[in-house]
N, C-alpha and C. Protein backbone atom coordinates (compact mmCIF):
# COMPACT_ATOMS: atom_id res chain seq x y z
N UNK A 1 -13.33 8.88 -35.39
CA UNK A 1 -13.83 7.57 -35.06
C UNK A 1 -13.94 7.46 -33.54
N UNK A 2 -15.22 7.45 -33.41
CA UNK A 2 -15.80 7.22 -31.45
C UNK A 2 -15.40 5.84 -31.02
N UNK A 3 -14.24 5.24 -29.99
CA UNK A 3 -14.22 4.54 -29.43
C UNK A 3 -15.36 3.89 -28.48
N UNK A 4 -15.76 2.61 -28.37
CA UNK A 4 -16.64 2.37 -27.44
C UNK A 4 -16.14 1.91 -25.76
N UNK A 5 -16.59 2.12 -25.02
CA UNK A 5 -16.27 2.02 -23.46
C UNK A 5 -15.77 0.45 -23.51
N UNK A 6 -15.24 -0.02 -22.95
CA UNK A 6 -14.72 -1.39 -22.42
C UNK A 6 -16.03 -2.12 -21.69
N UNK A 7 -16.38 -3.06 -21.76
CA UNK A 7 -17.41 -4.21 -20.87
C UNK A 7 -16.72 -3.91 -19.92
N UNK A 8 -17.01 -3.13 -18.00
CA UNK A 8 -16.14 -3.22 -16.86
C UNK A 8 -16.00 -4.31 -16.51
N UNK A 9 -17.02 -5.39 -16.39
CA UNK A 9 -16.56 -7.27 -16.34
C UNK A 9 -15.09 -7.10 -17.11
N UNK A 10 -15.10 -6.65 -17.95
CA UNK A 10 -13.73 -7.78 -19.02
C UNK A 10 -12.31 -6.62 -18.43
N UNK A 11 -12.59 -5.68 -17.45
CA UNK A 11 -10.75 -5.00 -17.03
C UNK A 11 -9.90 -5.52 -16.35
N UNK A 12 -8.84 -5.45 -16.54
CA UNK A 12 -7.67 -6.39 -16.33
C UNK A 12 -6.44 -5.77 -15.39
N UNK A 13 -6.36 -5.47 -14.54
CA UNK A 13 -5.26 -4.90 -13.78
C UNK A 13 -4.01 -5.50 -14.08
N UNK A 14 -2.76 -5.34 -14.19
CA UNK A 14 -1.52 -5.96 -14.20
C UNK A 14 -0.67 -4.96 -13.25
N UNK A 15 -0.14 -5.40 -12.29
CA UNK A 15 0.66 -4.49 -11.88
C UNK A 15 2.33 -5.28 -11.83
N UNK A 16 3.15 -4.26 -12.43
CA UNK A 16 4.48 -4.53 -13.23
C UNK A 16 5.15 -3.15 -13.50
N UNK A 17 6.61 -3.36 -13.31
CA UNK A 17 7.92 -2.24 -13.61
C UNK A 17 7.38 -1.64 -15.22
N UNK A 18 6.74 -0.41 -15.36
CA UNK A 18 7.15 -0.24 -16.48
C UNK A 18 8.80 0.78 -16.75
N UNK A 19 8.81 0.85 -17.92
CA UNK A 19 10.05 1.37 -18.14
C UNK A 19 9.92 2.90 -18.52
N UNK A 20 10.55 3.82 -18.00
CA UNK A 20 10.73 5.05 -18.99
C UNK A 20 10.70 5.35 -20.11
N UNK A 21 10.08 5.83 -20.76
CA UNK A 21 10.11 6.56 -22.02
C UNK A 21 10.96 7.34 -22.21
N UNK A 22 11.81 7.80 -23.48
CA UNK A 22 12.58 9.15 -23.73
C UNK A 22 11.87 9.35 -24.29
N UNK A 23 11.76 10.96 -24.58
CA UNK A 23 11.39 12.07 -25.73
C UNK A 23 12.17 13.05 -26.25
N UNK A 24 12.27 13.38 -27.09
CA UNK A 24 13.02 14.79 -27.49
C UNK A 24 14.00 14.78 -26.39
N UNK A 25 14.67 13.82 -25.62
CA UNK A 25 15.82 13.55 -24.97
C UNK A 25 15.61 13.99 -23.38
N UNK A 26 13.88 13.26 -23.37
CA UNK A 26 13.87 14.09 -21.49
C UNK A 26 13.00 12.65 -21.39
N UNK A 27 12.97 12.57 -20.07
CA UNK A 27 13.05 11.18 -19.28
C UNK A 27 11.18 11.07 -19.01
N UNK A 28 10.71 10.34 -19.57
CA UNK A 28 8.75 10.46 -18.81
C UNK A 28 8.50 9.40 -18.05
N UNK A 29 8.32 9.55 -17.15
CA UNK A 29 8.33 8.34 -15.90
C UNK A 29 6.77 8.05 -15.98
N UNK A 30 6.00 6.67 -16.48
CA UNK A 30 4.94 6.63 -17.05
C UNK A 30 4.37 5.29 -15.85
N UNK A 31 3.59 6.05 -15.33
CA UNK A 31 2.66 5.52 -13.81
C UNK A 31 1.57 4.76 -14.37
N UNK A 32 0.98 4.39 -15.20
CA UNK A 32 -0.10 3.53 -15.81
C UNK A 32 -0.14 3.69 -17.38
N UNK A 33 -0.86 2.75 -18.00
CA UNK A 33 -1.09 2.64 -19.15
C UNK A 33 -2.75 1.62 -19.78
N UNK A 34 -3.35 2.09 -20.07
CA UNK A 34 -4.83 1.62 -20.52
C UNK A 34 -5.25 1.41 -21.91
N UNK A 35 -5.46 0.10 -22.02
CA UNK A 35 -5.21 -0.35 -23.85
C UNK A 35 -6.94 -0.62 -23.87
N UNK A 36 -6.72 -0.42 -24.87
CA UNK A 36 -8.67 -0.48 -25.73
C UNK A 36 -9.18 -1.61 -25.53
N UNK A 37 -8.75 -2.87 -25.73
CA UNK A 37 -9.37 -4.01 -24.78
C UNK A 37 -9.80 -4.14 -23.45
N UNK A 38 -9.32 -3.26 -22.47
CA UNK A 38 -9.48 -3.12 -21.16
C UNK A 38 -8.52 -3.34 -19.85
N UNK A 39 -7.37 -3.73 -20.26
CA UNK A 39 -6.36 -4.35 -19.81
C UNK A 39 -5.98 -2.59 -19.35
N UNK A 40 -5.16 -3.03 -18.03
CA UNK A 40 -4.59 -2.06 -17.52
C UNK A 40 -3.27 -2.50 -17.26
N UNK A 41 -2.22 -1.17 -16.86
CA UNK A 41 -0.83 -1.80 -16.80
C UNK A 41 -0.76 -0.56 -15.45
N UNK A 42 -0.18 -0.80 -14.42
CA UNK A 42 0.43 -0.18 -13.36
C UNK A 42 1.95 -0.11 -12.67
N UNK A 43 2.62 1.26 -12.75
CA UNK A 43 3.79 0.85 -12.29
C UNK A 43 3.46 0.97 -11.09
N UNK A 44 4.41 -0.68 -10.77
CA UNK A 44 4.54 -0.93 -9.15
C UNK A 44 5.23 0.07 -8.06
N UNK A 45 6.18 0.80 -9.06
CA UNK A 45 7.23 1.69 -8.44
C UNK A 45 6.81 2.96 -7.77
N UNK A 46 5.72 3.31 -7.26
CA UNK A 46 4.53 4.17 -6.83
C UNK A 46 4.16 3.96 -5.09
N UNK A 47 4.10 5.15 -4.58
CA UNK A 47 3.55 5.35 -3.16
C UNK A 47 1.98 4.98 -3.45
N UNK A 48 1.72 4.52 -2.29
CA UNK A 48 0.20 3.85 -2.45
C UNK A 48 -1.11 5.63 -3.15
N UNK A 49 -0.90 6.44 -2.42
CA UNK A 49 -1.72 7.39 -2.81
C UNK A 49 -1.71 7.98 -4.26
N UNK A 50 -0.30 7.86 -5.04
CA UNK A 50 -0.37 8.05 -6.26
C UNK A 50 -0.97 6.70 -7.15
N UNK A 51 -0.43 5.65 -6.51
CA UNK A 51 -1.30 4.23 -7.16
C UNK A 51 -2.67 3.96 -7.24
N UNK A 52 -3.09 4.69 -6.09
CA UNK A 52 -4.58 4.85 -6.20
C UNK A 52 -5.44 5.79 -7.50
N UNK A 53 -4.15 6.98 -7.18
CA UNK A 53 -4.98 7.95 -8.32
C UNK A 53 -4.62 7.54 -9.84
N UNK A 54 -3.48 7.00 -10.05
CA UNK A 54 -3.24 6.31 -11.20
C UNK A 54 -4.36 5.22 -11.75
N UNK A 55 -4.69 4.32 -10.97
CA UNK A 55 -5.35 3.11 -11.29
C UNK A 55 -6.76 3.84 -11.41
N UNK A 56 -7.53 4.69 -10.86
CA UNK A 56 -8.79 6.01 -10.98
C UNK A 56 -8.60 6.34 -12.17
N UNK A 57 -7.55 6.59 -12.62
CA UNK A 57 -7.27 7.90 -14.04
C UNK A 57 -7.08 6.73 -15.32
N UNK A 58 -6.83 5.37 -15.29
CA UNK A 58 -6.60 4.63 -15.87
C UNK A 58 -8.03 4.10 -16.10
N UNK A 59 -8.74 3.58 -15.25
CA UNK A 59 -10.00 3.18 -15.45
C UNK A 59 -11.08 4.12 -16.34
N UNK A 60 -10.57 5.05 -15.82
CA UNK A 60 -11.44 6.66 -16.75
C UNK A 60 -11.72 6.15 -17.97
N UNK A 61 -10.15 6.32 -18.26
CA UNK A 61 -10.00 5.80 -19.87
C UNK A 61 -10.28 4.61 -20.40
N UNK A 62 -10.40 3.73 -19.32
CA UNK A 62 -11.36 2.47 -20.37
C UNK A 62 -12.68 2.52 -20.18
N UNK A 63 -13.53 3.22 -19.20
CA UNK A 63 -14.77 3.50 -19.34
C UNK A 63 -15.60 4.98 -20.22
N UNK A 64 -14.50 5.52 -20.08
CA UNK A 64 -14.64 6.66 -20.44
C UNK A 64 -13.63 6.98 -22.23
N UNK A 65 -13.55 6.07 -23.03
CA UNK A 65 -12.86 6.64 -24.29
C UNK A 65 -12.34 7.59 -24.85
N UNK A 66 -13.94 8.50 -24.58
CA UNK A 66 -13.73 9.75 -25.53
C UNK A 66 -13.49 10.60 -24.79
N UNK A 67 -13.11 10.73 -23.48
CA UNK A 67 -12.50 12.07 -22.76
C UNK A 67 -10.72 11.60 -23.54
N UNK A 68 -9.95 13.06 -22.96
CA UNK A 68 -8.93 13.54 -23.34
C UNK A 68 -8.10 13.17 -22.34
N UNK A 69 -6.71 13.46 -22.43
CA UNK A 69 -6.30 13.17 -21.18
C UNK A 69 -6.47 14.31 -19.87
């Protein structure tokens, strides 16, 4: 099932603490997050040059669906 791109009018920046994830008992320190409505989530906890490339790599994915990570 082909996802369709987000309207770029309707993206939503939020920038906010996210929290760590565990896995299989190891720690994933998770720098953005991009939901199918268009809404973006950014951790604040970031040097400006990784925030930049985060919020780039986040947008991907709401314009861009069907790439991978």
């Amino acid at each position: 099932m082909k996802r369709e791109a987000v309207n770029t009018n309707k993206i939503k920046v939020i920038e906010k603490y996210i929290r760590p994830e565990y896995r299989k008992g190891r720690k994933l320190k998770i720098y953005g997050l991009a939901y199918p409505d268009g809404l973006i989530e950014i951790n604040i906890n970031q040097k400006s040059k990784t925030y930049l490339n985060t919020l780039v790599h986040e947008l991907l994915h709401c314009i861009f669906p069907e790439m991978s990570e």
